[in-house]
PDB file of N, CA and C in Angstrom:
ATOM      1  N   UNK A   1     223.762 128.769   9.257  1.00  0.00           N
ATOM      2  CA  UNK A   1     224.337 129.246  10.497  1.00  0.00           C
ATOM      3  C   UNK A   1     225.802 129.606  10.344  1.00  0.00           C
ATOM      4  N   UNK A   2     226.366 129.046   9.305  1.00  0.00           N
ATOM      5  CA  UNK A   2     228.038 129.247   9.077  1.00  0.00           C
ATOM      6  C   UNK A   2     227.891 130.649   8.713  1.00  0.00           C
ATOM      7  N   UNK A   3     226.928 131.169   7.889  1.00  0.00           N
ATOM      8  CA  UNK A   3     227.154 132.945   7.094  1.00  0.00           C
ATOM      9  C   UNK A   3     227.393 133.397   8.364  1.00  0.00           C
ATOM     10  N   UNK A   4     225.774 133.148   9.565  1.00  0.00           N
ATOM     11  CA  UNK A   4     225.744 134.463  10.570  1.00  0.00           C
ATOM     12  C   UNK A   4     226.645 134.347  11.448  1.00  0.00           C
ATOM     13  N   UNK A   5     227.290 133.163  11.599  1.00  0.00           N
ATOM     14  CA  UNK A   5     228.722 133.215  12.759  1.00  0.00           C
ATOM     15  C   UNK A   5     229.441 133.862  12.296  1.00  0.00           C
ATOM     16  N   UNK A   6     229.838 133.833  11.027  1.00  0.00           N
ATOM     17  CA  UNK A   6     231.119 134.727  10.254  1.00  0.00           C
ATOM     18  C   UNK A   6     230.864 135.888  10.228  1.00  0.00           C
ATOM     19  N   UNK A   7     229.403 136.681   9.645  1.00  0.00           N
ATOM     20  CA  UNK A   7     228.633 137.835  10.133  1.00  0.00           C
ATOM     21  C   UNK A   7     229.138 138.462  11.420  1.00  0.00           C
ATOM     22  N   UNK A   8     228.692 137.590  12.769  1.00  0.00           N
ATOM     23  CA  UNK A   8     228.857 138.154  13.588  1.00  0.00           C
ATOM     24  C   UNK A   8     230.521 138.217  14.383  1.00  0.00           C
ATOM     25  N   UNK A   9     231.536 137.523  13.436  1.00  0.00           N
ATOM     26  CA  UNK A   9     232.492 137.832  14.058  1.00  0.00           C
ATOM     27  C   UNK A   9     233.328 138.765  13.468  1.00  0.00           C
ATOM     28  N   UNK A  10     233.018 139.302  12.224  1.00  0.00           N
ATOM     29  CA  UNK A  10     233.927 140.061  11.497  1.00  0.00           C
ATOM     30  C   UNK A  10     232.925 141.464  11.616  1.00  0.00           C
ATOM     31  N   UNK A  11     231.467 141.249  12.334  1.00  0.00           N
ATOM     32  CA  UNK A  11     231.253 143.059  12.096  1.00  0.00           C
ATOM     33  C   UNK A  11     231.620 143.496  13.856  1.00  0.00           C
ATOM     34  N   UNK A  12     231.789 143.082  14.500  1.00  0.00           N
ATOM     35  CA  UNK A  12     232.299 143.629  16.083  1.00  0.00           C
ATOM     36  C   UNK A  12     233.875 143.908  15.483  1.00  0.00           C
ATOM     37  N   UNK A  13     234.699 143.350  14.684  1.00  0.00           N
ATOM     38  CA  UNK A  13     235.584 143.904  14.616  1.00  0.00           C
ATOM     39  C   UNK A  13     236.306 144.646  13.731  1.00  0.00           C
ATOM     40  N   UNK A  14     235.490 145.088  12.794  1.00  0.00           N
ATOM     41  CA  UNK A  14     235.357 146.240  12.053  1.00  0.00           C
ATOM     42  C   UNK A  14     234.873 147.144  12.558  1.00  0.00           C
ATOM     43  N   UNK A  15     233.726 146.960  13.846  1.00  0.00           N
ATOM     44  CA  UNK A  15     233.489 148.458  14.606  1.00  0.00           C
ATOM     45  C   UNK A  15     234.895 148.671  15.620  1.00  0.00           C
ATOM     46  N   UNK A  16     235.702 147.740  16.254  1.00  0.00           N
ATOM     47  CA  UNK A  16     236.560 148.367  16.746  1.00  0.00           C
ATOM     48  C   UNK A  16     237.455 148.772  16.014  1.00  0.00           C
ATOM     49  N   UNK A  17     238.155 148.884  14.607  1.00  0.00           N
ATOM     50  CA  UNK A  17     238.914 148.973  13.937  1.00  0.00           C
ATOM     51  C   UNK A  17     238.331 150.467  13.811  1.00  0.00           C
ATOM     52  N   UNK A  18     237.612 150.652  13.205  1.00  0.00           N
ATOM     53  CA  UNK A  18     236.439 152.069  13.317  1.00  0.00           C
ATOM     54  C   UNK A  18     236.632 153.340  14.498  1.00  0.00           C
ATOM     55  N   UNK A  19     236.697 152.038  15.959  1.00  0.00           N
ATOM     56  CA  UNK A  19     236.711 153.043  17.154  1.00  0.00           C
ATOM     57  C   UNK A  19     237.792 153.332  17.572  1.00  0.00           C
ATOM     58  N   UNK A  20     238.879 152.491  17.014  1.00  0.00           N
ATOM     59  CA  UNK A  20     240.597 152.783  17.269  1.00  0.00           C
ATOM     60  C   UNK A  20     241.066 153.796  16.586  1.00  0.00           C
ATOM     61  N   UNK A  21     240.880 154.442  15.415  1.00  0.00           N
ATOM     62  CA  UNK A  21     241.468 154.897  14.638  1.00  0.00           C
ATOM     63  C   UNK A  21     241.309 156.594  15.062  1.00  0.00           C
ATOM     64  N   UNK A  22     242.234 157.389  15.624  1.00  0.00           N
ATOM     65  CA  UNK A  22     241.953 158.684  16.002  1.00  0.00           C
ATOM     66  C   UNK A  22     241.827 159.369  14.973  1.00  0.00           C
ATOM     67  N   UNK A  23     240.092 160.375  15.094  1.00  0.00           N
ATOM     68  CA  UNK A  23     239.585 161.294  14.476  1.00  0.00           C
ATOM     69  C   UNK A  23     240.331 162.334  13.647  1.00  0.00           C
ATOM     70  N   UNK A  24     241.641 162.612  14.286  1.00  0.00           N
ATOM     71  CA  UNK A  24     243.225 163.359  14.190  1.00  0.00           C
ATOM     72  C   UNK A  24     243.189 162.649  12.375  1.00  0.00           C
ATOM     73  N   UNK A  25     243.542 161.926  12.527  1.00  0.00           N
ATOM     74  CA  UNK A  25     243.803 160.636  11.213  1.00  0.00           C
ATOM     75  C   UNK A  25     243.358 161.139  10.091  1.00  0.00           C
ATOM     76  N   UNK A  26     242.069 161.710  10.618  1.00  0.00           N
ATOM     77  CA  UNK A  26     240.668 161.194   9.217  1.00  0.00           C
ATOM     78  C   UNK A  26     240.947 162.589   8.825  1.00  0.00           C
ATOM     79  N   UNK A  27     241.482 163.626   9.499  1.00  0.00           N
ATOM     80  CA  UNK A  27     240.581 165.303   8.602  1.00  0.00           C
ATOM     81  C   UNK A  27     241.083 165.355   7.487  1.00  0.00           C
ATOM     82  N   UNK A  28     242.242 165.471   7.308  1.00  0.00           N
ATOM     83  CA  UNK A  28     242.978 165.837   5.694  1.00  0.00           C
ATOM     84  C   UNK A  28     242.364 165.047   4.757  1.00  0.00           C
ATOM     85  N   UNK A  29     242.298 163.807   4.655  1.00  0.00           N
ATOM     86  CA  UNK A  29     242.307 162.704   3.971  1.00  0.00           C
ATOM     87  C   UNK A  29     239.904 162.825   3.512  1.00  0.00           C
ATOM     88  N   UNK A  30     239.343 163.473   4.981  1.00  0.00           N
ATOM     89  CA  UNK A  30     237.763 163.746   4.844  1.00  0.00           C
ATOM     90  C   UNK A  30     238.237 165.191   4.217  1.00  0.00           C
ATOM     91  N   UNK A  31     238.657 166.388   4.530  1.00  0.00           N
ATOM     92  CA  UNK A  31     238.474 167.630   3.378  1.00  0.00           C
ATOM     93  C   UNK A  31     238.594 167.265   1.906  1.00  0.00           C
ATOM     94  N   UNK A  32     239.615 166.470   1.906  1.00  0.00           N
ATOM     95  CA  UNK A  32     239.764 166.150   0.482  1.00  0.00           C
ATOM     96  C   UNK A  32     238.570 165.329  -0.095  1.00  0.00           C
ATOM     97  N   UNK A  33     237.857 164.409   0.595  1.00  0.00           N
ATOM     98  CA  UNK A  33     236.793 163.526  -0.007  1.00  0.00           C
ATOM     99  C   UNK A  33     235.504 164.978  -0.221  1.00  0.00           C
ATOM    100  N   UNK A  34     235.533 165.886   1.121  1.00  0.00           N
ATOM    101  CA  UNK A  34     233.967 166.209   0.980  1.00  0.00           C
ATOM    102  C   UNK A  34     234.254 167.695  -0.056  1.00  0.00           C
ATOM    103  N   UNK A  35     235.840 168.164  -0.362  1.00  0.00           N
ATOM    104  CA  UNK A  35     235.968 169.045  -1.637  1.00  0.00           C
ATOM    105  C   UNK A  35     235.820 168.779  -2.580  1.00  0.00           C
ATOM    106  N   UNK A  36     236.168 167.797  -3.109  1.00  0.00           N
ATOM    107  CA  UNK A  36     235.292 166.933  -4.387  1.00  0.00           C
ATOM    108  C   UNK A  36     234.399 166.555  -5.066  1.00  0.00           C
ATOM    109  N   UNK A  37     233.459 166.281  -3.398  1.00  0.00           N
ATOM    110  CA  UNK A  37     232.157 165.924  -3.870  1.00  0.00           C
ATOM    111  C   UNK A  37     231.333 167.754  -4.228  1.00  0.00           C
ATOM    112  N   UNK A  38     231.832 168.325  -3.394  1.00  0.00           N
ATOM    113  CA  UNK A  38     231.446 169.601  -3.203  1.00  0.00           C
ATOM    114  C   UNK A  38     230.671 170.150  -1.866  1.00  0.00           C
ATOM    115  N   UNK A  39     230.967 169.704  -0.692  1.00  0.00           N
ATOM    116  CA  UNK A  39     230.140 169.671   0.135  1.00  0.00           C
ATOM    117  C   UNK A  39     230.596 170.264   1.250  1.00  0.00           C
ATOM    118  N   UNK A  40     232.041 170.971   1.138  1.00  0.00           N
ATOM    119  CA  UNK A  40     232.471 172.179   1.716  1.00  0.00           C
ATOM    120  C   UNK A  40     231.481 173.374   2.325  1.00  0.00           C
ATOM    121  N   UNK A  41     231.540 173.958   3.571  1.00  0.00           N
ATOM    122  CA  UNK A  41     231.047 174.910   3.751  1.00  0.00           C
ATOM    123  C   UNK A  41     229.574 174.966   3.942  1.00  0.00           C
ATOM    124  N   UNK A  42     228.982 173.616   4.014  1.00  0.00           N
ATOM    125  CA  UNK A  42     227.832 173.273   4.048  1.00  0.00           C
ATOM    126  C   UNK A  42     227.630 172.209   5.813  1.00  0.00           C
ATOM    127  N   UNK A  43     225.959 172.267   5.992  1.00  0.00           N
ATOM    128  CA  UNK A  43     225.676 171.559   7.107  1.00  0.00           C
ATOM    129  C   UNK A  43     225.653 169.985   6.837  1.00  0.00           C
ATOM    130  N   UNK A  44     225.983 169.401   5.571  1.00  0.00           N
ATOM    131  CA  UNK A  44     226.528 168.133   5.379  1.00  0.00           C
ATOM    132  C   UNK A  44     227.999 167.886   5.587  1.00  0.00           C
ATOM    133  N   UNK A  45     228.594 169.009   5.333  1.00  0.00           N
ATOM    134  CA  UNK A  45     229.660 168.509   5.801  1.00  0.00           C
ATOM    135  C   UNK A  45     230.742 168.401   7.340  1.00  0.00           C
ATOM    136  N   UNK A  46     229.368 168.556   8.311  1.00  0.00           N
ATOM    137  CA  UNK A  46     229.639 168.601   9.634  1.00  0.00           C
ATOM    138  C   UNK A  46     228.672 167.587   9.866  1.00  0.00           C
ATOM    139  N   UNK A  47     227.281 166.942   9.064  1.00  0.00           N
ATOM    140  CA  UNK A  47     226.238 165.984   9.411  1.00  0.00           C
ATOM    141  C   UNK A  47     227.382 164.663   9.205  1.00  0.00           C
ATOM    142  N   UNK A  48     227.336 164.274   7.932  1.00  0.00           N
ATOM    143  CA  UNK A  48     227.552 163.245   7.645  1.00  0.00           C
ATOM    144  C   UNK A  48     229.315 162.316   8.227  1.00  0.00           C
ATOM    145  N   UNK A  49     229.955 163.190   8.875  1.00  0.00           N
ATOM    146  CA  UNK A  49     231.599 162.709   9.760  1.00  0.00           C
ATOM    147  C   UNK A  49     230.970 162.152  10.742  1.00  0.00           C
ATOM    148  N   UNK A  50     230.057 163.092  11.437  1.00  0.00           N
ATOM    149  CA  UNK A  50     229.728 162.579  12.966  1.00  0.00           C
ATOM    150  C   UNK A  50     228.537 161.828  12.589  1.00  0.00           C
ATOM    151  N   UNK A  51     228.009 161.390  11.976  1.00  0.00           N
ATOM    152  CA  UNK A  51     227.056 160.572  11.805  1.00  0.00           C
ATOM    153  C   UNK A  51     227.957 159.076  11.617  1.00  0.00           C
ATOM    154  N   UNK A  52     228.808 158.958  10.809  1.00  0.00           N
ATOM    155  CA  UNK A  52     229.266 157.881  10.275  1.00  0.00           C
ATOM    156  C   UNK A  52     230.448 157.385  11.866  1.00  0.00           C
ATOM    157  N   UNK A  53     230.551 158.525  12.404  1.00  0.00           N
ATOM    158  CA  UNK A  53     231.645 157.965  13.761  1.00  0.00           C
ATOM    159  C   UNK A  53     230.677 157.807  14.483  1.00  0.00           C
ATOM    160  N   UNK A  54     229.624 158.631  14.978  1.00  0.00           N
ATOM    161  CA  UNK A  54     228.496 158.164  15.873  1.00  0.00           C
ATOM    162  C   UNK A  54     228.045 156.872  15.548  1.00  0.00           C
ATOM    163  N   UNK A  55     227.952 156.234  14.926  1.00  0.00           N
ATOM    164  CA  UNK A  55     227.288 154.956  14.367  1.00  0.00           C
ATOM    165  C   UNK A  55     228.081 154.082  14.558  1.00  0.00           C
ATOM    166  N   UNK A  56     229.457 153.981  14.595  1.00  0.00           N
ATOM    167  CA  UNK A  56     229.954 152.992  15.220  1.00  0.00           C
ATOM    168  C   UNK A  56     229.947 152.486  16.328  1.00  0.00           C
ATOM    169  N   UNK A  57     230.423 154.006  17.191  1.00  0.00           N
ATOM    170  CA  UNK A  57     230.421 153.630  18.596  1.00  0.00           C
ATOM    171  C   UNK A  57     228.700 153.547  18.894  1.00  0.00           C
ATOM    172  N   UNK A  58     227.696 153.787  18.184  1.00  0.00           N
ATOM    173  CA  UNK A  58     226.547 153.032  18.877  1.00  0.00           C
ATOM    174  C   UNK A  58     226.414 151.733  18.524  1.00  0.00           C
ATOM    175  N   UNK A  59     226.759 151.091  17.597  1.00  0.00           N
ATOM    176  CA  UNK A  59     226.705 149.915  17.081  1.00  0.00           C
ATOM    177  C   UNK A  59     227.340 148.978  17.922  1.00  0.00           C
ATOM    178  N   UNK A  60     228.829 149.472  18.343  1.00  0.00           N
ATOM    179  CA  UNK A  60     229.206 148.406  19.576  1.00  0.00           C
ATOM    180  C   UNK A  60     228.469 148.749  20.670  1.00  0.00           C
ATOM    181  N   UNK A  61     227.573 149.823  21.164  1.00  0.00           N
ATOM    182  CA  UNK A  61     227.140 150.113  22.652  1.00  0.00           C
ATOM    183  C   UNK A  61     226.327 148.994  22.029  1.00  0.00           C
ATOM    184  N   UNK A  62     225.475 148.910  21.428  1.00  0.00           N
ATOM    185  CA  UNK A  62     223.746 148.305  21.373  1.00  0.00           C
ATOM    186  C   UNK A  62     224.285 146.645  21.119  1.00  0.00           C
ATOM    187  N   UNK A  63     225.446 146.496  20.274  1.00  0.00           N
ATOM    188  CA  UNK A  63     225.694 144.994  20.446  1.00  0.00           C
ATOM    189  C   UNK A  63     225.863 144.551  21.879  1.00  0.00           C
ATOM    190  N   UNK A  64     226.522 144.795  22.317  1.00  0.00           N
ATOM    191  CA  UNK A  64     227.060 144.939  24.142  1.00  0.00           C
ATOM    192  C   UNK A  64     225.497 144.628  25.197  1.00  0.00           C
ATOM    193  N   UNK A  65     224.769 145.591  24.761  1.00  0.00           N
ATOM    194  CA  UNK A  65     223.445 145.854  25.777  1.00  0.00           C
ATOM    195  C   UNK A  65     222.727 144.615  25.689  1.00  0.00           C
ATOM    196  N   UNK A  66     222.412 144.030  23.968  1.00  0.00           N
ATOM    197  CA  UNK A  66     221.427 143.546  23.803  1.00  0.00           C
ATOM    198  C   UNK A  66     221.713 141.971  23.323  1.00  0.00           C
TER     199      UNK A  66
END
């Protein structure tokens, strides 16, 4: 029971750390990750930003609900 208390108090606040941080922040620092990989100019590289920000803020909605 000691893991999942610690579990559950350090992942609620890594999703707000996640939901604080303005999107503004991330672009320079994401062109440079997804030019590298090579994934410029492609429908991954509009999938996988909003997937990884969508997932936070559902992660705190569904903790919250349930």
């Amino acid at each position: 029971m000691i893991i999942r208390s610690a579990v559950d108090q350090t992942l609620p606040s890594f999703t707000l750390v996640g939901l604080m941080v303005p999107p503004e922040a991330l672009v320079i620092p994401l062109y440079f990750h997804l030019r590298s990989a090579g994934l410029t100019d492609s429908y991954w590289a509009l999938i996988l930003p909003q997937t990884a920000q969508s997932l936070a803020v559902s992660i705190f909605w569904m903790r919250d609900s349930f």
